[in-house]
Each structure stands twice: as structure tokens, then as C-alpha cells.
PDB file of N, CA and C in Angstrom:
ATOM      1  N   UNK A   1      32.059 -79.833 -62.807  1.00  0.00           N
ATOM      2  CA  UNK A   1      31.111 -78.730 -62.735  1.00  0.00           C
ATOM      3  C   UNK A   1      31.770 -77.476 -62.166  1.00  0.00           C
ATOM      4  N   UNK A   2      32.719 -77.611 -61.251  1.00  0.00           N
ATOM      5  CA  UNK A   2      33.430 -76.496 -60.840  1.00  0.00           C
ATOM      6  C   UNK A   2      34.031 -75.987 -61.314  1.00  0.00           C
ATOM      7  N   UNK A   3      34.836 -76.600 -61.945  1.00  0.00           N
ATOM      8  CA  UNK A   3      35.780 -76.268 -62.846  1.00  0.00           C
ATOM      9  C   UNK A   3      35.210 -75.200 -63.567  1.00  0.00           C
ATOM     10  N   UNK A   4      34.455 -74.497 -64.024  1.00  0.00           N
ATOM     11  CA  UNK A   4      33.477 -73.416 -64.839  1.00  0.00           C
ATOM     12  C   UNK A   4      33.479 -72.579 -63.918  1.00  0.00           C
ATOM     13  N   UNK A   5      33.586 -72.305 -62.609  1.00  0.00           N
ATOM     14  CA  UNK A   5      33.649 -71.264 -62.208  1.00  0.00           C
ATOM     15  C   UNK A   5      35.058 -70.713 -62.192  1.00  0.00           C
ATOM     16  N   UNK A   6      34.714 -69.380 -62.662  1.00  0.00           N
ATOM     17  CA  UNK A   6      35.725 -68.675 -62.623  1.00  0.00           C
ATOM     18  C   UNK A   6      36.493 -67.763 -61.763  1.00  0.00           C
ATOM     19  N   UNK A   7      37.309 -67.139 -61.091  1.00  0.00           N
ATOM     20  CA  UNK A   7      38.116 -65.918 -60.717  1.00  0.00           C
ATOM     21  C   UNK A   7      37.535 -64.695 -61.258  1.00  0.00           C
ATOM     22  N   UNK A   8      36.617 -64.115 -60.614  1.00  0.00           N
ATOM     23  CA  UNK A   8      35.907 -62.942 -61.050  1.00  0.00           C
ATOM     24  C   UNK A   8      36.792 -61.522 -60.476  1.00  0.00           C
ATOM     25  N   UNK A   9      37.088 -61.563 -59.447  1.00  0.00           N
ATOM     26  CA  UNK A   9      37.707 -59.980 -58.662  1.00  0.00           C
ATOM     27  C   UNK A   9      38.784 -60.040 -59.307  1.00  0.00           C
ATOM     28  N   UNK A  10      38.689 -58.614 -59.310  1.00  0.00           N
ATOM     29  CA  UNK A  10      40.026 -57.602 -59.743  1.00  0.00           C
ATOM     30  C   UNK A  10      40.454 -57.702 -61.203  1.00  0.00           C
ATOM     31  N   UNK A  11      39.735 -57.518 -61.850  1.00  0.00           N
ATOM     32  CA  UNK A  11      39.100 -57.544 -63.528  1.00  0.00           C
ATOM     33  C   UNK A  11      39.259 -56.269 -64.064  1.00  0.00           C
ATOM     34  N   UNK A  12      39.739 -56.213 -64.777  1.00  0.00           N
ATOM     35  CA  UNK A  12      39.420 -54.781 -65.483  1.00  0.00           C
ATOM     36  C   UNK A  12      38.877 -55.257 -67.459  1.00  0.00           C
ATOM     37  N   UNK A  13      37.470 -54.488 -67.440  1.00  0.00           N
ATOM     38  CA  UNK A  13      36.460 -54.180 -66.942  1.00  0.00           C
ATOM     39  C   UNK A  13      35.937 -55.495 -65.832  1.00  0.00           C
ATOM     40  N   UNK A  14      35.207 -54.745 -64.745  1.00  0.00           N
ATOM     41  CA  UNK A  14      34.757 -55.524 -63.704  1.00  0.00           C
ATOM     42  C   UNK A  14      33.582 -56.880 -64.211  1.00  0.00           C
ATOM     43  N   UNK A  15      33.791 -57.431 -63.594  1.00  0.00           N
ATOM     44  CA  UNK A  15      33.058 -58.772 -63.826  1.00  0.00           C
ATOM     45  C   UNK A  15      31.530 -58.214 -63.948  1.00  0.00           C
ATOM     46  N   UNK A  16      30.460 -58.940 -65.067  1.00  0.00           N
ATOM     47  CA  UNK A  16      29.041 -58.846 -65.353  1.00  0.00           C
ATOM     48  C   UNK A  16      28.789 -59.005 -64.651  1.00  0.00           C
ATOM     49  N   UNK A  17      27.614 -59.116 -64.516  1.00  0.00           N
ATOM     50  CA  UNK A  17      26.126 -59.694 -63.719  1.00  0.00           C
ATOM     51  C   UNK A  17      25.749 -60.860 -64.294  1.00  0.00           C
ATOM     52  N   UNK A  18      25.817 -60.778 -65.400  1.00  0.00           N
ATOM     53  CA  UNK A  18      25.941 -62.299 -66.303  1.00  0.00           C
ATOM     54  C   UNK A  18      26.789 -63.202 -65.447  1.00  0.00           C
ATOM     55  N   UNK A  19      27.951 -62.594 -65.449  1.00  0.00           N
ATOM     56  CA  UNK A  19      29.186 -63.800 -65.175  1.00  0.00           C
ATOM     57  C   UNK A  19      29.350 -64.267 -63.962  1.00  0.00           C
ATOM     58  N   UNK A  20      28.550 -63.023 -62.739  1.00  0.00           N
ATOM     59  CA  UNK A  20      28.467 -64.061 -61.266  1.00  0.00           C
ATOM     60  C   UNK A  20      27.329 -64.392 -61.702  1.00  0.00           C
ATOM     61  N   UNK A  21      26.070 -64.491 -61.850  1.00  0.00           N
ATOM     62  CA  UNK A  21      24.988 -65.144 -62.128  1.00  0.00           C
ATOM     63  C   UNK A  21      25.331 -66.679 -62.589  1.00  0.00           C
ATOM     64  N   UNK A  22      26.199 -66.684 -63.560  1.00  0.00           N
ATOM     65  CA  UNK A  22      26.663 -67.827 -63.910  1.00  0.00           C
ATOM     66  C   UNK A  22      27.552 -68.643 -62.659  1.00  0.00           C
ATOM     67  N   UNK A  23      28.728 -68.292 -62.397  1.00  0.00           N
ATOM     68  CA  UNK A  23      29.038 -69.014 -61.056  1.00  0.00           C
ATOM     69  C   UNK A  23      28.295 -69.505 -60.404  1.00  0.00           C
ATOM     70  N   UNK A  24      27.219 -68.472 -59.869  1.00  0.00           N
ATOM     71  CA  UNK A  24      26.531 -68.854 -58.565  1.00  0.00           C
ATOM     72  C   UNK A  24      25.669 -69.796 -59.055  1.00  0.00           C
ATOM     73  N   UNK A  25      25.006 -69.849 -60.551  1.00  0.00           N
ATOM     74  CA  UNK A  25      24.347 -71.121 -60.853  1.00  0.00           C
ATOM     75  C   UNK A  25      25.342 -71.970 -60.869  1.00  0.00           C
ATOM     76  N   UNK A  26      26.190 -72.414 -61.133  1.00  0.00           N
ATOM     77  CA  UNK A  26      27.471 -73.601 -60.916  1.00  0.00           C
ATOM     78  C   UNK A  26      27.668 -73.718 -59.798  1.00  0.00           C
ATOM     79  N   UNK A  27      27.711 -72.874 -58.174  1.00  0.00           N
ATOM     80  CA  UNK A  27      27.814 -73.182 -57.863  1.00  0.00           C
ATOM     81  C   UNK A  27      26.808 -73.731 -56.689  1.00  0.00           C
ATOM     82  N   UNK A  28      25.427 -73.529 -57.010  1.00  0.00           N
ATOM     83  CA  UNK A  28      24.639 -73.877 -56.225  1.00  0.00           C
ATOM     84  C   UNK A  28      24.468 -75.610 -56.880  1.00  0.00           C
ATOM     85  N   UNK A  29      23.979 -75.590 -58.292  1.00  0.00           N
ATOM     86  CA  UNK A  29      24.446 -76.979 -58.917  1.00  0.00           C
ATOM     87  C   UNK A  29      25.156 -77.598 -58.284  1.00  0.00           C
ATOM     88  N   UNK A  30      26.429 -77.310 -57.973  1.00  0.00           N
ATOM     89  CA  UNK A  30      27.521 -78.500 -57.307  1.00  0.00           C
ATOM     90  C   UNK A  30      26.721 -78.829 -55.697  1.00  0.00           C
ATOM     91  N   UNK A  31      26.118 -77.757 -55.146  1.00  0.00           N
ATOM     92  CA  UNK A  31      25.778 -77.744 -53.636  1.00  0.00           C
ATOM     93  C   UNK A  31      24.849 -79.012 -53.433  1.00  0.00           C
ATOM     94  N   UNK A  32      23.640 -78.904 -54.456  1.00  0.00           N
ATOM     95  CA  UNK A  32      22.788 -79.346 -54.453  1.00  0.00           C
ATOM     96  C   UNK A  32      22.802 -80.643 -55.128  1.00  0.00           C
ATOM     97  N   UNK A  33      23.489 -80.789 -56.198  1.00  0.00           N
ATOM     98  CA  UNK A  33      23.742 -82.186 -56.725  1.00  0.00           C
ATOM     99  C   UNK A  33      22.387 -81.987 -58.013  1.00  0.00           C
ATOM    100  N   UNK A  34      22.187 -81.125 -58.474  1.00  0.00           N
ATOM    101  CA  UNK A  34      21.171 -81.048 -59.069  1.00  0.00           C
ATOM    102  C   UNK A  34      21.696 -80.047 -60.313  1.00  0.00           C
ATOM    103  N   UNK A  35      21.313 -80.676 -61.297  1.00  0.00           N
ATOM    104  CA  UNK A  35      21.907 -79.824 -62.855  1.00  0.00           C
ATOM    105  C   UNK A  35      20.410 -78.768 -63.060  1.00  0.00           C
ATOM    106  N   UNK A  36      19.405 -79.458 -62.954  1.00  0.00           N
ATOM    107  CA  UNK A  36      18.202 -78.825 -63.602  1.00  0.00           C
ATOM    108  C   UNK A  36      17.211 -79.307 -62.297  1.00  0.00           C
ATOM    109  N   UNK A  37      16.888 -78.925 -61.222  1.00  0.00           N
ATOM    110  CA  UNK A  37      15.759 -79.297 -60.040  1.00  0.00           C
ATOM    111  C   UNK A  37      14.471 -79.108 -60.817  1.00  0.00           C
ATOM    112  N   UNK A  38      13.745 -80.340 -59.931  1.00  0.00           N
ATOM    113  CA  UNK A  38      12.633 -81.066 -60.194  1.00  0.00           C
ATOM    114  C   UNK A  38      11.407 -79.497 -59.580  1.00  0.00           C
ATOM    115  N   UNK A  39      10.686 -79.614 -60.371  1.00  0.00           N
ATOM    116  CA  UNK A  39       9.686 -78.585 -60.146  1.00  0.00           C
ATOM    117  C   UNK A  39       9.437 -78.439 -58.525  1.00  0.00           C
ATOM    118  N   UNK A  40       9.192 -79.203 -58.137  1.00  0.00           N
ATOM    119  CA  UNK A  40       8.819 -78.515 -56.829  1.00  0.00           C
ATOM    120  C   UNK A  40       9.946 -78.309 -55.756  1.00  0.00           C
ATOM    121  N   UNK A  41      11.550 -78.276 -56.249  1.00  0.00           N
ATOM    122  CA  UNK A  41      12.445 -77.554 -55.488  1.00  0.00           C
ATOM    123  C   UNK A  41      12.707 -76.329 -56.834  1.00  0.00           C
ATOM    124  N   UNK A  42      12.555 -76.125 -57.237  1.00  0.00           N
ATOM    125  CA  UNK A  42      12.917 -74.839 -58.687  1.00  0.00           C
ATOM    126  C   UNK A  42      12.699 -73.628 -57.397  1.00  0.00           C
ATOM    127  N   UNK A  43      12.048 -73.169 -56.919  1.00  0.00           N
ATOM    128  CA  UNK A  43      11.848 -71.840 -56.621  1.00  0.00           C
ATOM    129  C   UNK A  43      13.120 -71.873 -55.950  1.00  0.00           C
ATOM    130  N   UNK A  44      12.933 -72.875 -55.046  1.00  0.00           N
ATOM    131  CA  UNK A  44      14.051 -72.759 -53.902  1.00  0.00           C
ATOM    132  C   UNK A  44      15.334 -72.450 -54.240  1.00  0.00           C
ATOM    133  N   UNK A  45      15.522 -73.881 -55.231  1.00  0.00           N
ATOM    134  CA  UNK A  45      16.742 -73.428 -56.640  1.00  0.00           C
ATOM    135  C   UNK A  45      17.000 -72.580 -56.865  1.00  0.00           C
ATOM    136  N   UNK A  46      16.339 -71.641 -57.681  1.00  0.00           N
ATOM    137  CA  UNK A  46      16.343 -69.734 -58.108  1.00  0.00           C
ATOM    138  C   UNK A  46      16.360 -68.841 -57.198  1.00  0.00           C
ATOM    139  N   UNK A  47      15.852 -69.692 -55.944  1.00  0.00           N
ATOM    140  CA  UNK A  47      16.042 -68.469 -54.854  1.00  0.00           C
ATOM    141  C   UNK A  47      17.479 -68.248 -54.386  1.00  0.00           C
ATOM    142  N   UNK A  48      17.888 -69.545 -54.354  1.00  0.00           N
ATOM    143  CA  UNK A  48      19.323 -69.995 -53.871  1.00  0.00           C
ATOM    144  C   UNK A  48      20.334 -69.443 -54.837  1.00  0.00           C
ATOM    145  N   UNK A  49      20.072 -69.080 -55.947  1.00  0.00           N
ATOM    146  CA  UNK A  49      21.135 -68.883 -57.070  1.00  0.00           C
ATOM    147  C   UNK A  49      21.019 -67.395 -57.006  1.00  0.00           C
ATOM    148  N   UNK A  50      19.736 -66.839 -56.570  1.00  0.00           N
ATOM    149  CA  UNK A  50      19.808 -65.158 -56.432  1.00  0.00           C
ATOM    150  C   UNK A  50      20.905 -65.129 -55.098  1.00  0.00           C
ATOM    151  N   UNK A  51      20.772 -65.494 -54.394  1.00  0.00           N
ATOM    152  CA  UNK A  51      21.214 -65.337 -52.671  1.00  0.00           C
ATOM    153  C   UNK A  51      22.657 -65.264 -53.396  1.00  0.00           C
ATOM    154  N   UNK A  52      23.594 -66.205 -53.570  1.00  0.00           N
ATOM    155  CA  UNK A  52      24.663 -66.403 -53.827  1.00  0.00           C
ATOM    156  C   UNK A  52      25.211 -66.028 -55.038  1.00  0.00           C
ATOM    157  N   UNK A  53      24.743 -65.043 -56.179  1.00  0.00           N
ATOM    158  CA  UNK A  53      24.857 -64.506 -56.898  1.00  0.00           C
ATOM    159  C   UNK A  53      24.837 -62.638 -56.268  1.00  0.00           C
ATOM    160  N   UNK A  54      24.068 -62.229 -55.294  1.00  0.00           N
ATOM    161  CA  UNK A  54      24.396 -61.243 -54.434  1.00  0.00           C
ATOM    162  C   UNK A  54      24.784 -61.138 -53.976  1.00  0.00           C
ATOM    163  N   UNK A  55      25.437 -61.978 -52.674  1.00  0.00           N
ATOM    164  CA  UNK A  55      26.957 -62.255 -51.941  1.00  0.00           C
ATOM    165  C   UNK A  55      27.552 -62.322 -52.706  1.00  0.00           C
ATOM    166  N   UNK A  56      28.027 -63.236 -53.671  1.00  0.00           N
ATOM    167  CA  UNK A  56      29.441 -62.769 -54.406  1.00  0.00           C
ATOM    168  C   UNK A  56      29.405 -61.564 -55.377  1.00  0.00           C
ATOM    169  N   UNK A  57      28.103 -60.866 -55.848  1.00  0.00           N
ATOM    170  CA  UNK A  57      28.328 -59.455 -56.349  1.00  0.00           C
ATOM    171  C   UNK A  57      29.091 -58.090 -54.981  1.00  0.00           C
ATOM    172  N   UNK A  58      28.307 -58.445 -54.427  1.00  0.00           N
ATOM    173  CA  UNK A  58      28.638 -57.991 -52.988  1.00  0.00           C
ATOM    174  C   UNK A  58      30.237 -57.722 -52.625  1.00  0.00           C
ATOM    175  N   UNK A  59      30.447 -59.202 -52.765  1.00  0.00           N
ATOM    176  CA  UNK A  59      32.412 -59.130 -52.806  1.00  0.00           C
ATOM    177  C   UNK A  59      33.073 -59.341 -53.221  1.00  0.00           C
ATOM    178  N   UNK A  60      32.552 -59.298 -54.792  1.00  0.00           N
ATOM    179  CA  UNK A  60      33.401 -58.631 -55.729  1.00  0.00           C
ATOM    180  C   UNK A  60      33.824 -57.165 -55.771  1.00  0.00           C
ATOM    181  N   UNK A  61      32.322 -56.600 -55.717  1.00  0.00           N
ATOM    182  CA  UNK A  61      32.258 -55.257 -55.574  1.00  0.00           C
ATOM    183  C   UNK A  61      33.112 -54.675 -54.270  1.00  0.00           C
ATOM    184  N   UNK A  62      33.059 -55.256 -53.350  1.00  0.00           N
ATOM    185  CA  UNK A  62      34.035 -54.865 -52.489  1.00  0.00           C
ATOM    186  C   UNK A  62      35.504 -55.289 -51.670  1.00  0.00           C
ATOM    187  N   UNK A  63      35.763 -56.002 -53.219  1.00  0.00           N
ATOM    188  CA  UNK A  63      37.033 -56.463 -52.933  1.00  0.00           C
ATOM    189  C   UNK A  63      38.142 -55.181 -52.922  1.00  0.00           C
ATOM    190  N   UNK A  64      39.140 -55.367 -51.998  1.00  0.00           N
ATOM    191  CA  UNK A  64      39.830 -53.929 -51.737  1.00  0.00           C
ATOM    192  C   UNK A  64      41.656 -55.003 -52.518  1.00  0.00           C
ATOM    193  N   UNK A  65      41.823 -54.361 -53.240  1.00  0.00           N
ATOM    194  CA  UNK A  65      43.808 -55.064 -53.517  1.00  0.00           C
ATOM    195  C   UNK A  65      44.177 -53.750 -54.234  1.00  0.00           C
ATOM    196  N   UNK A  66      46.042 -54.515 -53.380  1.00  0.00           N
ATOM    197  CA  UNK A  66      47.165 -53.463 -54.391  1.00  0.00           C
ATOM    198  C   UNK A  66      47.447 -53.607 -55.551  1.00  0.00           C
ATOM    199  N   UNK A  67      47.311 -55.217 -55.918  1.00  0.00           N
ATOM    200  CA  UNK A  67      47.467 -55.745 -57.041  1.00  0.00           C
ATOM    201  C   UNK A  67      46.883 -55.208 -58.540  1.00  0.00           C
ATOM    202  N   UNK A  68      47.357 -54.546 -59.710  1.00  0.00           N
ATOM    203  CA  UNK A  68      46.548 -54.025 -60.576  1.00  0.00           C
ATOM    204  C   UNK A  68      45.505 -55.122 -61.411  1.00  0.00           C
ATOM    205  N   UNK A  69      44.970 -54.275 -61.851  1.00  0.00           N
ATOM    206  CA  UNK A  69      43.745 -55.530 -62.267  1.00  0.00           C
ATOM    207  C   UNK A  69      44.265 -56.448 -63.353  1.00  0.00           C
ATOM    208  N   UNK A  70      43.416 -57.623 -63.901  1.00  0.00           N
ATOM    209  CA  UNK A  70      44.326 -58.315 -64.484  1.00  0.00           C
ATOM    210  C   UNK A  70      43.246 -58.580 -66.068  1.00  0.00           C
ATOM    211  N   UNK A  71      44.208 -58.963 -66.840  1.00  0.00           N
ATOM    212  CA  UNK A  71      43.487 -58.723 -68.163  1.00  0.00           C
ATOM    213  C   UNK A  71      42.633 -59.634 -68.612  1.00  0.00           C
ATOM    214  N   UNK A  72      41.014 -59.492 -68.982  1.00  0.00           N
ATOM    215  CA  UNK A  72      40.398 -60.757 -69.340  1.00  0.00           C
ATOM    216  C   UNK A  72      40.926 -61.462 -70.433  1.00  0.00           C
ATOM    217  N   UNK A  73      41.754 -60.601 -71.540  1.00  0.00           N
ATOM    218  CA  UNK A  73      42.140 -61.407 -72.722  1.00  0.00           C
ATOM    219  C   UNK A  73      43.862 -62.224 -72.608  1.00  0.00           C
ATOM    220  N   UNK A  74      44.400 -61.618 -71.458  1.00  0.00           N
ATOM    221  CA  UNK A  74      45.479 -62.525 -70.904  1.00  0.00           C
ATOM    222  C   UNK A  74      45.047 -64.258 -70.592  1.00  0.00           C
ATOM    223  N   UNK A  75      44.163 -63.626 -69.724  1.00  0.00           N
ATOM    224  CA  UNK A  75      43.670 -64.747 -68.270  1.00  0.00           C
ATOM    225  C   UNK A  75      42.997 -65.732 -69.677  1.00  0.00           C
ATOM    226  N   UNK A  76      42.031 -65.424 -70.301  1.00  0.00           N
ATOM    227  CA  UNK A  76      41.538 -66.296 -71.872  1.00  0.00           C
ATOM    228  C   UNK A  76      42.542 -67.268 -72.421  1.00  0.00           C
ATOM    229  N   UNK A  77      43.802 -66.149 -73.163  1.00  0.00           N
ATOM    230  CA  UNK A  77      45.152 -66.814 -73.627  1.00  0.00           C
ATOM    231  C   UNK A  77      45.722 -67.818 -72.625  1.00  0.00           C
ATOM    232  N   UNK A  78      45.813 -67.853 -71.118  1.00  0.00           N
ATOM    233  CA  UNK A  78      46.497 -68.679 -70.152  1.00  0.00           C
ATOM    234  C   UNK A  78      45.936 -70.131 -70.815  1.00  0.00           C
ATOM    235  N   UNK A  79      44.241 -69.834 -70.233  1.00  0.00           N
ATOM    236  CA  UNK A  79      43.139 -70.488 -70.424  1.00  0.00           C
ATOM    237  C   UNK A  79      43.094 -71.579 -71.427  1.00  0.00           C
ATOM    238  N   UNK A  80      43.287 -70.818 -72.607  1.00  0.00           N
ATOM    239  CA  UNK A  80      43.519 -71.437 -73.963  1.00  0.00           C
ATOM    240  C   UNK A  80      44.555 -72.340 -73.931  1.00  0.00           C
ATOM    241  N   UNK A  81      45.497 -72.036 -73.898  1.00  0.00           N
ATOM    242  CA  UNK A  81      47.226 -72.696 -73.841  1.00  0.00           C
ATOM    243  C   UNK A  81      47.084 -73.877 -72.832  1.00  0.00           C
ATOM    244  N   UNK A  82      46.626 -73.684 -71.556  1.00  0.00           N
ATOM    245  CA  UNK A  82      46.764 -74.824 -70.863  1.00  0.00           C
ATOM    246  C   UNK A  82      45.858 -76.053 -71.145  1.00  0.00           C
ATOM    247  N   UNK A  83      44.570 -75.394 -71.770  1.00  0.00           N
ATOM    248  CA  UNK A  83      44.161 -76.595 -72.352  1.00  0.00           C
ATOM    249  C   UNK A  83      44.294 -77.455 -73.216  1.00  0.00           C
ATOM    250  N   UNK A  84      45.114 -76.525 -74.398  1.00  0.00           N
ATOM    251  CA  UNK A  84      46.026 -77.405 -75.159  1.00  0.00           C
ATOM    252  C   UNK A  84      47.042 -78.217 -75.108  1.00  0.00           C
ATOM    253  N   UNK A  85      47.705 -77.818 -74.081  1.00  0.00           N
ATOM    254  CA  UNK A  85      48.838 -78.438 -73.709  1.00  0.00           C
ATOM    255  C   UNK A  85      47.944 -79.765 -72.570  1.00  0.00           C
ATOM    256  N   UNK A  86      47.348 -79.819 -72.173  1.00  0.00           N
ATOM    257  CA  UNK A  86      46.484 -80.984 -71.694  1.00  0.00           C
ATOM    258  C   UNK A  86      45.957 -82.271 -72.414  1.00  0.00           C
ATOM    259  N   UNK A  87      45.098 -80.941 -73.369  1.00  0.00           N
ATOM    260  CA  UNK A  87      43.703 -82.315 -73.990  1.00  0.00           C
ATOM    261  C   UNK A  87      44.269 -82.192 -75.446  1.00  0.00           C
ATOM    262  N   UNK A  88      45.357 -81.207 -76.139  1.00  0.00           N
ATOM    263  CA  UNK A  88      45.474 -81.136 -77.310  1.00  0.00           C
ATOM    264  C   UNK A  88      44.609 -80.514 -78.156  1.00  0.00           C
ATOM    265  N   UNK A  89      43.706 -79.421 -77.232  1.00  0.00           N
ATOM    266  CA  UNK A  89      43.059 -78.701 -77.911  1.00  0.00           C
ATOM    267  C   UNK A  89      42.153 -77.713 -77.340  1.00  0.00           C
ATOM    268  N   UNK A  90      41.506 -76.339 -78.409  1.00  0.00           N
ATOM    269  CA  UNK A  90      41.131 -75.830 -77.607  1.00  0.00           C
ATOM    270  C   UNK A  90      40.065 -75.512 -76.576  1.00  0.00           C
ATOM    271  N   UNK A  91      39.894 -75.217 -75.822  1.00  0.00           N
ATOM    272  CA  UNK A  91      38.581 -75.402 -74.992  1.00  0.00           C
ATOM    273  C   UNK A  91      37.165 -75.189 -75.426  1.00  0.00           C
ATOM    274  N   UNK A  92      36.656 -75.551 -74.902  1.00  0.00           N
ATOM    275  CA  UNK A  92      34.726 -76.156 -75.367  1.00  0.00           C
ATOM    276  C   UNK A  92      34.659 -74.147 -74.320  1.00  0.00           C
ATOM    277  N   UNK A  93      33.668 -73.604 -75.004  1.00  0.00           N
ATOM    278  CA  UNK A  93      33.128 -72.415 -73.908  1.00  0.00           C
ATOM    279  C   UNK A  93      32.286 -72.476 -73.148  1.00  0.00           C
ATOM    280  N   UNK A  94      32.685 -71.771 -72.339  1.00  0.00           N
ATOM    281  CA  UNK A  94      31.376 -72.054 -70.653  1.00  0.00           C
ATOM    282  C   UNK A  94      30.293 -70.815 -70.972  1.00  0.00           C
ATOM    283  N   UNK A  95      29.681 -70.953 -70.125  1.00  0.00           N
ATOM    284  CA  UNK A  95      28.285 -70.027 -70.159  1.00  0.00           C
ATOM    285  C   UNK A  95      29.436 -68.682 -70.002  1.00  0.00           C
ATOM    286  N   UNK A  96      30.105 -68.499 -68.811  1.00  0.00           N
ATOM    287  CA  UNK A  96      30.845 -66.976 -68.312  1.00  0.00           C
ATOM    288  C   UNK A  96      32.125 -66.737 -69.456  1.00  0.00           C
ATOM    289  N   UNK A  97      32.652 -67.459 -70.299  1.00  0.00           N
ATOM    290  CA  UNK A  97      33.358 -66.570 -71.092  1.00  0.00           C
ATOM    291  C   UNK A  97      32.915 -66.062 -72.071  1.00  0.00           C
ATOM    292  N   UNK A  98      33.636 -64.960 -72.227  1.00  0.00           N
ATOM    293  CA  UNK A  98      33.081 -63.807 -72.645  1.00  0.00           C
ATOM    294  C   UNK A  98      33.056 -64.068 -74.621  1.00  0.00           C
ATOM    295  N   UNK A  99      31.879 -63.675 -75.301  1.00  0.00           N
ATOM    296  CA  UNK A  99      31.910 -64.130 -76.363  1.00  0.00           C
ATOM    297  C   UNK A  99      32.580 -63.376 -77.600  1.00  0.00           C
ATOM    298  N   UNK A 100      33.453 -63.705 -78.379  1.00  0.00           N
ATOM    299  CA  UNK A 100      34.484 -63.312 -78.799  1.00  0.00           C
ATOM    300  C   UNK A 100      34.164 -63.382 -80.640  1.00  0.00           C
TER     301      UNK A 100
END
């Protein structure tokens, strides 16, 4: 499940709202042990995925580096390649990559 989250800072163009939205649902999922919560934790769920979808907009947005930004269609190609060289093929897409 983790594995889907991605390296959002220092992006050029800067990471969506989509794409931490997505993390932070992955990563409240992993917190909670819960893929899809049972109705009467859901709010809490959604509340929890706003919270931690604003902290990490938060510091993304205020991540400070010297480092120049790095390319989404590089970081994709890495992406691609290593999974081939793994599973022999190319990767299944997550909710956060970007649709092509």
C-alpha cells in the first residue's frame, strides 16, 4: 500500500492537489488498516485524510532546497525501467500518476 506513495517536493510543475490527496488517502489507509472504513468510522476517515492531505500540502508548499527541481517525466521513465527490470514489465498505474 505504501509503495503508491510518492516523492511529491521539488517538482517542477509542483505537485496537484489531486496527488497529495492521493498520498494522504494511502497513507491514512496504511495507519488505519482500513482500505474502505465501515460507515460509522467514514467521517473520521475523511476527516483524517483532509488533516494529512493539508500538512503535507503545507510542506510541500514550503519546502525550501538548492537542489533544482526534478522532472516528472524523468522520475516516470526511472519508474518504468525499474519495474521492468524487476517484474518484467511495465507498471499497473496508481491513482497519483499522472495520466499520459
Amino acid at each position: 500500500m505504501c509503495r503508491n506513495i510518492r516523492t511529491l517536493a521539488n517538482f517542477a510543475p509542483p505537485a496537484t492537489t489531486g496527488e497529495i490527496r492521493a498520498s494522504a488517502l494511502q497513507f491514512v489507509r496504511k495507519v488505519s488498516g482500513a482500505n474502505k472504513p465501515s460507515k460509522a468510522n467514514e467521517e473520521l476517515f475523511d476527516h483524517a485524510v483532509d488533516e494529512v492531505a493539508a500538512a503535507a500540502g503545507r510542506l510541500i508548499q514550503g519546502w525550501v532546497t538548492s537542489a533544482p527541481p526534478r522532472d516528472r517525466d524523468v522520475e516516470i521513465r526511472k519508474h518504468i525501467e525499474k519495474s521492468r527490470i524487476r517484474f518484467g514489465r511495465e507498471p499497473k498505474r496508481t491513482p497519483i500518476d499522472p495520466i499520459r
